[in-house]
C-alpha atoms as a PDB file:
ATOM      1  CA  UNK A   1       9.244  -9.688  20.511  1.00  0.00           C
ATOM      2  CA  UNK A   2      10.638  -8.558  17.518  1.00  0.00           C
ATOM      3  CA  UNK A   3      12.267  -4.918  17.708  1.00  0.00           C
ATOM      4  CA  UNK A   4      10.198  -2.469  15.682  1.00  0.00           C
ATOM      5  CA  UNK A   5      11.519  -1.708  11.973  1.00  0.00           C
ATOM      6  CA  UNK A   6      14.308   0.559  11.336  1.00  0.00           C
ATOM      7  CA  UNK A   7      11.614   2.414   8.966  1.00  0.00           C
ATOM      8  CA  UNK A   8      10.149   5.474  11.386  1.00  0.00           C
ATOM      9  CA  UNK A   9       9.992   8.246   8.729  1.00  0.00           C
ATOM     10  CA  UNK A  10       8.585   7.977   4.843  1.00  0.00           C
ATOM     11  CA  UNK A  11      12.596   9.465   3.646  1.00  0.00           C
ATOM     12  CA  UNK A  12      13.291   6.100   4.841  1.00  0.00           C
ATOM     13  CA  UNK A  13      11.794   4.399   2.198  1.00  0.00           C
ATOM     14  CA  UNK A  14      13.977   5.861  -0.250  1.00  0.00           C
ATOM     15  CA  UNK A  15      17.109   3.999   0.963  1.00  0.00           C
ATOM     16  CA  UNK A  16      14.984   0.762   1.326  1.00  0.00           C
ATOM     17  CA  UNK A  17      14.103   0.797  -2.690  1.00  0.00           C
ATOM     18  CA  UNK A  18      17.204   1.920  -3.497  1.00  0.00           C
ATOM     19  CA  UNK A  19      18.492  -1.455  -2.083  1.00  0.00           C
ATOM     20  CA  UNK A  20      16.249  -3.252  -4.421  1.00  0.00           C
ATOM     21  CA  UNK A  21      16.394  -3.323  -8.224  1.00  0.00           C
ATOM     22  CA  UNK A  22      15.154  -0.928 -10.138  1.00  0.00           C
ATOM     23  CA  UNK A  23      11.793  -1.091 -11.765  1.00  0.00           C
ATOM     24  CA  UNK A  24       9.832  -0.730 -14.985  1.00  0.00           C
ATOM     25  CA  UNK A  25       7.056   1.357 -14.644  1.00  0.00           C
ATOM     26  CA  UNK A  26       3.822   1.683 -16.132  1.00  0.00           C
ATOM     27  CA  UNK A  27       2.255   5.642 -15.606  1.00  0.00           C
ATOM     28  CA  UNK A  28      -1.402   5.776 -15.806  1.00  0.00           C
ATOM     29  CA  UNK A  29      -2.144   9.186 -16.255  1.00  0.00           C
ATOM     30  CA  UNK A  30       1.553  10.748 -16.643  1.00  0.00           C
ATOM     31  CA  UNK A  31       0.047  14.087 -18.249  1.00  0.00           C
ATOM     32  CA  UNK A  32       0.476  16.569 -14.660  1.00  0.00           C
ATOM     33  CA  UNK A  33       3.604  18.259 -13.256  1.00  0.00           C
ATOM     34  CA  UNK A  34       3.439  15.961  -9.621  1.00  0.00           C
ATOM     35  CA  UNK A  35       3.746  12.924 -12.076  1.00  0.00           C
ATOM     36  CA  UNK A  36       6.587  13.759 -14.355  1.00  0.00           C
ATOM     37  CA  UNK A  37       8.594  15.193 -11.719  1.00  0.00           C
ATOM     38  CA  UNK A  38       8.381  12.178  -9.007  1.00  0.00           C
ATOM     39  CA  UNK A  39       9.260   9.961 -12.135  1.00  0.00           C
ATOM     40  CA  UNK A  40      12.364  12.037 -12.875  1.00  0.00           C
ATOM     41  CA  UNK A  41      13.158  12.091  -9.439  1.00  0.00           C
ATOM     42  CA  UNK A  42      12.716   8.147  -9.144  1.00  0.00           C
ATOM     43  CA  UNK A  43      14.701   7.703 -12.058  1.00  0.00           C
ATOM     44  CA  UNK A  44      17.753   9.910 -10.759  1.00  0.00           C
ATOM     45  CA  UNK A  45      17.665   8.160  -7.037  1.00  0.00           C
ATOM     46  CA  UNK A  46      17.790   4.611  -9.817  1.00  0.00           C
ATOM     47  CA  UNK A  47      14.482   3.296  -8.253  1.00  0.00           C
ATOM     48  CA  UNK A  48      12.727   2.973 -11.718  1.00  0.00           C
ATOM     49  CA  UNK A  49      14.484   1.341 -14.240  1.00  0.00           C
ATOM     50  CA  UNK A  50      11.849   2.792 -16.953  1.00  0.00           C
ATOM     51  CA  UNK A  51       8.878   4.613 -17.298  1.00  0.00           C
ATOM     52  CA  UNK A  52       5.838   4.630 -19.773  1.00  0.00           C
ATOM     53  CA  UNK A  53       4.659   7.234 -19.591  1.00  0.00           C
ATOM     54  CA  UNK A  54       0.590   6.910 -20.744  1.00  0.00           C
ATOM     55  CA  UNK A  55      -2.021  10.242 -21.091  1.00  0.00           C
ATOM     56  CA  UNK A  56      -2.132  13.591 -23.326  1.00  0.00           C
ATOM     57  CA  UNK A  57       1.065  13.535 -25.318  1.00  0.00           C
ATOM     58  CA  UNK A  58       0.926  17.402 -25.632  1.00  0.00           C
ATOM     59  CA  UNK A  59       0.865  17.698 -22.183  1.00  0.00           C
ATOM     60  CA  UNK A  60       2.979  15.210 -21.273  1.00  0.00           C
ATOM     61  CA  UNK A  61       5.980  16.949 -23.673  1.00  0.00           C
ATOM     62  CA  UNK A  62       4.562  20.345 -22.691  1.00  0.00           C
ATOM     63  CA  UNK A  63       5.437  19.978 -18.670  1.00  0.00           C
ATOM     64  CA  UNK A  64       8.746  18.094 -19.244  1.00  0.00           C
ATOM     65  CA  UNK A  65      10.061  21.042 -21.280  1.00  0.00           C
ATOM     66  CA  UNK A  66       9.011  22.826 -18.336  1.00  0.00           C
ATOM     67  CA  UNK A  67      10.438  20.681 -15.582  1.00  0.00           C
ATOM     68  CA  UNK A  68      13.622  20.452 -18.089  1.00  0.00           C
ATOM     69  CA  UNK A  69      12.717  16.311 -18.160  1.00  0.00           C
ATOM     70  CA  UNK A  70      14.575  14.381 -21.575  1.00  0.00           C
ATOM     71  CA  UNK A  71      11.550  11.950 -22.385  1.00  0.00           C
ATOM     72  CA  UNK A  72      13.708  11.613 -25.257  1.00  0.00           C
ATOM     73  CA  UNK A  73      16.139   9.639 -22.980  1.00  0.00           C
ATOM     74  CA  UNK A  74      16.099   5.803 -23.163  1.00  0.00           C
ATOM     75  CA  UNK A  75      14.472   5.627 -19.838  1.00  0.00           C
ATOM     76  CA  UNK A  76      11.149   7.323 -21.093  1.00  0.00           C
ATOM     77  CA  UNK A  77       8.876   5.621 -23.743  1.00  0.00           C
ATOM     78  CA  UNK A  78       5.564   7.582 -24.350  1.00  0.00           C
ATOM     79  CA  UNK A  79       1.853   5.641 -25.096  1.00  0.00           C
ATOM     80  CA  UNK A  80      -0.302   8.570 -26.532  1.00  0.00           C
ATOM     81  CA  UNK A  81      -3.814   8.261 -25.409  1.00  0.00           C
ATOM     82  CA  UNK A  82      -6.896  10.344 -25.867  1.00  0.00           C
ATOM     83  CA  UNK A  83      -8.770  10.347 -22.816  1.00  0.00           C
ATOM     84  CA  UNK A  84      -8.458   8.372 -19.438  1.00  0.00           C
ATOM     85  CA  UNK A  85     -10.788   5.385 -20.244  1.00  0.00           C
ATOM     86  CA  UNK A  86      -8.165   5.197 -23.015  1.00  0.00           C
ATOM     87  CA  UNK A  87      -5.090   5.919 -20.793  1.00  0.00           C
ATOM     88  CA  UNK A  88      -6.415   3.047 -18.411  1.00  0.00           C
ATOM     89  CA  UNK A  89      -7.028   0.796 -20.333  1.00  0.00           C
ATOM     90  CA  UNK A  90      -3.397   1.374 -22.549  1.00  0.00           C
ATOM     91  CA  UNK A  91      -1.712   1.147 -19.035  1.00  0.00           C
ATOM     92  CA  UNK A  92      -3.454  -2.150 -17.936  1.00  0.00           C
ATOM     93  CA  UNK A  93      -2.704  -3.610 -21.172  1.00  0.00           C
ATOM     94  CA  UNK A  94       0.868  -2.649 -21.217  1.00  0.00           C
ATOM     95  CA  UNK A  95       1.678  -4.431 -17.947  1.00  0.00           C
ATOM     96  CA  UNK A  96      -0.392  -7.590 -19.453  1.00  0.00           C
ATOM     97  CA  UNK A  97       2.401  -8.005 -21.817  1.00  0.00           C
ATOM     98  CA  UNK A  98       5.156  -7.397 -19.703  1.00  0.00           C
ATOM     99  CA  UNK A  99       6.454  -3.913 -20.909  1.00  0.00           C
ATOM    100  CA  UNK A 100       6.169  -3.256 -17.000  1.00  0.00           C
ATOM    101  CA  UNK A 101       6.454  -4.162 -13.448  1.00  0.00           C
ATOM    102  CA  UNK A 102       4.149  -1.558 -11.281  1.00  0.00           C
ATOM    103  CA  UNK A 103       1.365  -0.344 -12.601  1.00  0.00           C
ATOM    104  CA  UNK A 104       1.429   3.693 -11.049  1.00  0.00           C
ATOM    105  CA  UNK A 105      -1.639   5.753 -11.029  1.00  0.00           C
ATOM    106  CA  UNK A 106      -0.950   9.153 -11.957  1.00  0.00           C
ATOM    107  CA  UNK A 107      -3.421  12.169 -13.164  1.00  0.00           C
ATOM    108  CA  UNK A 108      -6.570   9.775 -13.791  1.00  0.00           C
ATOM    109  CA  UNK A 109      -9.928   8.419 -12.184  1.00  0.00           C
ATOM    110  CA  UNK A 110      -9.840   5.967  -9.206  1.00  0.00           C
ATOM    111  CA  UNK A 111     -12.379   4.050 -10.164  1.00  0.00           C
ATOM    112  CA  UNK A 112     -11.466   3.887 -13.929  1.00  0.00           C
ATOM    113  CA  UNK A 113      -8.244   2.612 -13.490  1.00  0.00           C
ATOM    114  CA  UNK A 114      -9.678   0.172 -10.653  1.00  0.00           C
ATOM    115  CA  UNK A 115     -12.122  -0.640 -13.895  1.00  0.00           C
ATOM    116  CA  UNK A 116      -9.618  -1.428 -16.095  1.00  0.00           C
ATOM    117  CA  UNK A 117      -7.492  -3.545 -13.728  1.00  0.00           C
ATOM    118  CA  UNK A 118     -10.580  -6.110 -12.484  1.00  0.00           C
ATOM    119  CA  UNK A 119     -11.982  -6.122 -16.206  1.00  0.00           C
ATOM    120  CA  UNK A 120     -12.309 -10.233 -16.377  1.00  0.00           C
ATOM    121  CA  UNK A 121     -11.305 -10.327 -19.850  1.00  0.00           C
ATOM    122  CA  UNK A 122      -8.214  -7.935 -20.223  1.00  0.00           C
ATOM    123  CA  UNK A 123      -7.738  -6.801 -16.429  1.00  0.00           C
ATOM    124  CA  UNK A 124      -5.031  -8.047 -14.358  1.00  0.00           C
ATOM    125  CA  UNK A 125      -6.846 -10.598 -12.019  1.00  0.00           C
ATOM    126  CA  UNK A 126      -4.553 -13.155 -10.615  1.00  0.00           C
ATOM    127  CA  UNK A 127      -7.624 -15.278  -7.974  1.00  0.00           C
ATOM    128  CA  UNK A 128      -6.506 -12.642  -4.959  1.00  0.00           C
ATOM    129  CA  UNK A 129      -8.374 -10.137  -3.505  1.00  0.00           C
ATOM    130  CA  UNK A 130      -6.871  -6.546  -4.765  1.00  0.00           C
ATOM    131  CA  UNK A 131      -6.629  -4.471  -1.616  1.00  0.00           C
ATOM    132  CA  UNK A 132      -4.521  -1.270  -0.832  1.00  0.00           C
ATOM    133  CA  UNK A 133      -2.135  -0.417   1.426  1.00  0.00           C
ATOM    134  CA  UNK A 134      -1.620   2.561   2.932  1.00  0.00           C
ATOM    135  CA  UNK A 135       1.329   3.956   4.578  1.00  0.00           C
ATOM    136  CA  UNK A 136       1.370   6.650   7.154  1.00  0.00           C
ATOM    137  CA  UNK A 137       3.624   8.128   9.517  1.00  0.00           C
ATOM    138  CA  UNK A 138       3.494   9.111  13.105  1.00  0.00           C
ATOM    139  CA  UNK A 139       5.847  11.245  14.677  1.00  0.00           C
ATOM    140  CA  UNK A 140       4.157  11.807  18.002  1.00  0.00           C
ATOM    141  CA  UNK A 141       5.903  11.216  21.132  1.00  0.00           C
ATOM    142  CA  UNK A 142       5.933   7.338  22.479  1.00  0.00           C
ATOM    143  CA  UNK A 143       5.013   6.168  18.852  1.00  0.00           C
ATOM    144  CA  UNK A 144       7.063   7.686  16.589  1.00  0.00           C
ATOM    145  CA  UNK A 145       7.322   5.319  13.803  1.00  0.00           C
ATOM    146  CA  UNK A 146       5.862   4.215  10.242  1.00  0.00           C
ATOM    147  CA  UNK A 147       1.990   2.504  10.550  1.00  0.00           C
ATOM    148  CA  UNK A 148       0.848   0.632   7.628  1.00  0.00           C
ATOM    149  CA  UNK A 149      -2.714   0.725   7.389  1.00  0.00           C
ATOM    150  CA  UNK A 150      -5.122  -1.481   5.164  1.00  0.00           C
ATOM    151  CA  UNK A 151      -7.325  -2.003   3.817  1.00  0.00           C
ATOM    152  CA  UNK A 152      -8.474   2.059   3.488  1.00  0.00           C
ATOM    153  CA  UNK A 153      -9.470   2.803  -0.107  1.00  0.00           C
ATOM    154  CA  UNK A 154     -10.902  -0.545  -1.919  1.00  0.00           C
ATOM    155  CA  UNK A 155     -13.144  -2.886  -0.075  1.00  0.00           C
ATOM    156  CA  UNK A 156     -15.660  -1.531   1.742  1.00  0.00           C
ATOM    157  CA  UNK A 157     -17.668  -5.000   2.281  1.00  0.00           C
ATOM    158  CA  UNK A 158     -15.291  -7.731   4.755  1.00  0.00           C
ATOM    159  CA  UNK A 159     -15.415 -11.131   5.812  1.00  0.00           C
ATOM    160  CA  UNK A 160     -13.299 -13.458   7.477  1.00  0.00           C
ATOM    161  CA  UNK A 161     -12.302 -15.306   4.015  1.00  0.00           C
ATOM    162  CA  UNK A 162     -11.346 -11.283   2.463  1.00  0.00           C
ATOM    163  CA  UNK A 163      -9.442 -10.142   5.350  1.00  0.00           C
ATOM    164  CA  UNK A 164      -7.440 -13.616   5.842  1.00  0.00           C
ATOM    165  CA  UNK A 165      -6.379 -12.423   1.670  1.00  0.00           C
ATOM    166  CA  UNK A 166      -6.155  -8.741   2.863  1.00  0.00           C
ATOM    167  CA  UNK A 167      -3.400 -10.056   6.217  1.00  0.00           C
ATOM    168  CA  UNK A 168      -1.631 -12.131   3.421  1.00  0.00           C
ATOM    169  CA  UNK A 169      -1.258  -9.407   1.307  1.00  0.00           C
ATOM    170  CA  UNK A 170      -0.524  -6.864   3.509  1.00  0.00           C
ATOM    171  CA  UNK A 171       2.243  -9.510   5.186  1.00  0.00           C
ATOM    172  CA  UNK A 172       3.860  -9.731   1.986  1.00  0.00           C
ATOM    173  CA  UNK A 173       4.301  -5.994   1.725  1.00  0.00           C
ATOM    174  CA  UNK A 174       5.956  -6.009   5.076  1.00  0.00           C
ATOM    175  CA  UNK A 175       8.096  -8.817   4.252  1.00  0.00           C
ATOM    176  CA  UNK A 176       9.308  -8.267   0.624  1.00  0.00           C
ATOM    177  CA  UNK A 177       8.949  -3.757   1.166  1.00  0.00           C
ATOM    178  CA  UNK A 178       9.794  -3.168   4.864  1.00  0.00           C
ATOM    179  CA  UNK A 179      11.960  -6.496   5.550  1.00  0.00           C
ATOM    180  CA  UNK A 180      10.082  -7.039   8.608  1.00  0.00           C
ATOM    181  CA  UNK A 181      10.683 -10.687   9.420  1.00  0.00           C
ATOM    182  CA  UNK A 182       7.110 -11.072  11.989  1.00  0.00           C
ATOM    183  CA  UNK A 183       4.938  -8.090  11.482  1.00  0.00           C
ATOM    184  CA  UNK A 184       2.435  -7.516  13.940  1.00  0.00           C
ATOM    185  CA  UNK A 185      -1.289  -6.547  12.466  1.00  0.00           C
ATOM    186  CA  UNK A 186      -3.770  -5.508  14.789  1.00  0.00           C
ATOM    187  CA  UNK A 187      -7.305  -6.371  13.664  1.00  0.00           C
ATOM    188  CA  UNK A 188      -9.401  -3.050  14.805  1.00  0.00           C
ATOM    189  CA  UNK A 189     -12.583  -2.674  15.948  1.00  0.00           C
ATOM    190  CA  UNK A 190     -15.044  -0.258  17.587  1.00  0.00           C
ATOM    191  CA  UNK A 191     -14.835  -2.659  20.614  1.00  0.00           C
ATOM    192  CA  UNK A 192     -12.172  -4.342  22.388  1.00  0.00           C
ATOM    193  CA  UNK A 193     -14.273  -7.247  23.796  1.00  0.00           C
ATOM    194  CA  UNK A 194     -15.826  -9.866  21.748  1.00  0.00           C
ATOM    195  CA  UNK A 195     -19.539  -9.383  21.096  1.00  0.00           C
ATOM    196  CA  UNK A 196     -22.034 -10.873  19.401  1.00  0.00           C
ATOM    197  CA  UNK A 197     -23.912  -7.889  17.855  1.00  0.00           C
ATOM    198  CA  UNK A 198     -20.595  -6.814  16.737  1.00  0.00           C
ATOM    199  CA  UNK A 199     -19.518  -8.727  14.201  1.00  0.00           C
ATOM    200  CA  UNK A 200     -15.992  -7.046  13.488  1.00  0.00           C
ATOM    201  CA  UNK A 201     -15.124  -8.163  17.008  1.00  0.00           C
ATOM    202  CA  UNK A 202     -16.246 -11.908  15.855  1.00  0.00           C
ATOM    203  CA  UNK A 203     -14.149 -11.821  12.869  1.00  0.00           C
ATOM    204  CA  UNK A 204     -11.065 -10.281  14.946  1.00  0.00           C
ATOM    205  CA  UNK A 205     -11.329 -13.453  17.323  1.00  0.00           C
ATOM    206  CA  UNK A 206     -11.599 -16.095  14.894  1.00  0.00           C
ATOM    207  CA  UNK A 207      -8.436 -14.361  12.601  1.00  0.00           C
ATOM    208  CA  UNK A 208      -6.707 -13.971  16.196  1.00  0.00           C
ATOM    209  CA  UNK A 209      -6.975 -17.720  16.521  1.00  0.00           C
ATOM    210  CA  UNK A 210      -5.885 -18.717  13.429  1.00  0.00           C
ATOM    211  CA  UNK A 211      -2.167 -20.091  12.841  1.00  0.00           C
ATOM    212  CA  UNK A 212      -0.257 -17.847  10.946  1.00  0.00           C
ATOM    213  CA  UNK A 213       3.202 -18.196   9.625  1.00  0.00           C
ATOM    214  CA  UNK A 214       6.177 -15.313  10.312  1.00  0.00           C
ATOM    215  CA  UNK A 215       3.123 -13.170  11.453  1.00  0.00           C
ATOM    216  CA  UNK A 216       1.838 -12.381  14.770  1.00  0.00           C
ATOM    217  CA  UNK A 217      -2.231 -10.897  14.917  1.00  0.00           C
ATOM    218  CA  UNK A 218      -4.291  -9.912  17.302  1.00  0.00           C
ATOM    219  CA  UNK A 219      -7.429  -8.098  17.983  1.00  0.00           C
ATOM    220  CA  UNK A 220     -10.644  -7.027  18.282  1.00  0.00           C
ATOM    221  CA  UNK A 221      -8.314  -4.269  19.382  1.00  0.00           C
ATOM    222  CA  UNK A 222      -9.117  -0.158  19.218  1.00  0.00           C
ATOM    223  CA  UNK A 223      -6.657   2.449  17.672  1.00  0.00           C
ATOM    224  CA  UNK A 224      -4.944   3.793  20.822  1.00  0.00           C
ATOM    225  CA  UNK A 225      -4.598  -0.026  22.195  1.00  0.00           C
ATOM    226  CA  UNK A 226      -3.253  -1.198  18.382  1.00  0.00           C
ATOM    227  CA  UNK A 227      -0.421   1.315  18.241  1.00  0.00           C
ATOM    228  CA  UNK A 228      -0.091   3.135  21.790  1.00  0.00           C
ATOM    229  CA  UNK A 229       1.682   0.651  24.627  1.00  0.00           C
ATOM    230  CA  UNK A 230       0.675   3.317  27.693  1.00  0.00           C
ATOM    231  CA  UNK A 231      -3.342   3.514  26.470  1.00  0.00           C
ATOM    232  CA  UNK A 232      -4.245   0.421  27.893  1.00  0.00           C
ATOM    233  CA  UNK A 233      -2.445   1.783  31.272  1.00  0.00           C
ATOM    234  CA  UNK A 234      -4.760   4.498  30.819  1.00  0.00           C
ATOM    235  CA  UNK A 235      -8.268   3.225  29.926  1.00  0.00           C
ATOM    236  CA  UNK A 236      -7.269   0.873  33.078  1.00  0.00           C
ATOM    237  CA  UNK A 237      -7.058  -2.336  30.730  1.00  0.00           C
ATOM    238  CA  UNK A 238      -4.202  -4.205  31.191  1.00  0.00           C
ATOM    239  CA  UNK A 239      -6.183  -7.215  32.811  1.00  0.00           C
ATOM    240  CA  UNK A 240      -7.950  -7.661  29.612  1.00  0.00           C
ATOM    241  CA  UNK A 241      -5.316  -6.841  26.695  1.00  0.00           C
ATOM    242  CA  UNK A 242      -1.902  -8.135  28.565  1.00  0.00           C
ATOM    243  CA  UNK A 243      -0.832  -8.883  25.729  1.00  0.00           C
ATOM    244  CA  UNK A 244      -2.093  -5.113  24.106  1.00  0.00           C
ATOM    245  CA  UNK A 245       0.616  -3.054  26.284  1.00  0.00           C
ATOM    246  CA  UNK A 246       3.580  -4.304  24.655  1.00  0.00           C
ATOM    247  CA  UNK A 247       1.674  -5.003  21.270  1.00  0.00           C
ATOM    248  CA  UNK A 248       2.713  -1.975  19.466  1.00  0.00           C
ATOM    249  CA  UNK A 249       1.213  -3.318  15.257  1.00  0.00           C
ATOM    250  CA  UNK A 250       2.965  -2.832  12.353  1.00  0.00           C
ATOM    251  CA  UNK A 251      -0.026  -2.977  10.367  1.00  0.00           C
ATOM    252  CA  UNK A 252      -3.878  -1.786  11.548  1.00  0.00           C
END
């Protein structure tokens, strides 16, 4: 097996996008302290190339005075909006024609920006599911390393045909992001064994047998099993997940 990535802490990351060019951003919702000051900071560390910055232009050039941030500077460029349906749907439309990269919710609504993006006329659907994901990490003793988690914050209805686009997205993360060559995603479940009034343990077989390429999955597997090598020593299971106590997922 592949020897887990280099990336066990969230600093990490910070070397890892400093490694790849910088970006034009798009800021929906750059009007708040947090915002401004993790651009700045992003700009300093050259991660972002740019930033347009979209929201409440008194606010916006009231907190950089305050956090001493040049807007001024030609890596700022300021869309004045009045509103967040307005900031959304500015930001949306200035990635649409290629003023920037990453789209970067700041100070605004969830599910107005999430609006704006899947609007069928002027959003930015490409034919893929949109899913999120999540990355936390876990400094406790025997795991000690970065889990990427998906999808947590978007879809709340799944199938096999959503979470084959979710894998493939969530791959491509690990591959382009984390430069993990065969990322291992553990499909959870509330139950480890396959059953037929549990349909999440149906879908984790079939996507288990499925071929996929520079990507090794497995489940219907639980938390502890997914990310924890000694659990299934514990819960007395290595019979039935062999393969589970040396498993140790990238992605959940």
């Amino acid at each position: 097996m592949e020897k887990l990535s280099l990336i066990r802490k969230i600093d990490d990351l910070v070397k890892v996008a400093q490694r790849l060019p910088a970006k034009k951003v798009v800021v929906a919702g750059a009007d708040y302290p947090t915002e401004l000051e993790s651009i700045a900071l992003a700009i300093e560390k050259k991660i972002i190339k740019t930033a347009i910055l979209v929201g409440n232009p008194e606010k916006i050039l009231h907190f950089s005075r305050q956090l001493n941030i040049r807007i001024s500077s030609k890596e700022y460029e300021v869309i004045a909006t009045n509103g967040e349906e307005e900031t959304a749907k500015r930001s949306v439309m200035a990635i649409k024609e290629g003023r920037g990269e990453i789209l970067l919710k700041g100070y605004i609504s969830s599910p107005l920006l999430t609006a704006a993006v899947l609007d069928k006329n002027s959003g930015l659907r490409t034919g893929r599911i949109i899913s999120q994901v999540t990355l936390a990490e876990i400094p406790e003793q025997g795991i000690n390393r970065i889990i990427l988690l998906t999808d947590s914050g978007v879809n709340n209805v799944y199938n096999y045909e959503k979470m084959v686009q979710m894998v493939e997205n969530a791959v491509e993360v690990a591959h382009l992001v984390l430069s993990i060559k065969e990322p291992r995603v553990a499909v959870l479940s509330a139950n480890e064994k396959i059953m037929k009034t549990l349909e999440s343990t149906l879908i984790a077989d079939v996507l288990t047998k499925s071929q996929w390429k520079n990507t090794v999955l497995y489940g219907p597997l639980s938390y502890d099993l997914a990310i924890d090598p000694d659990s299934a020593k514990t819960k007395k299971m290595e019979d039935h997940h062999k393969y589970a106590c040396e498993f140790q997922a990238h992605f959940l």
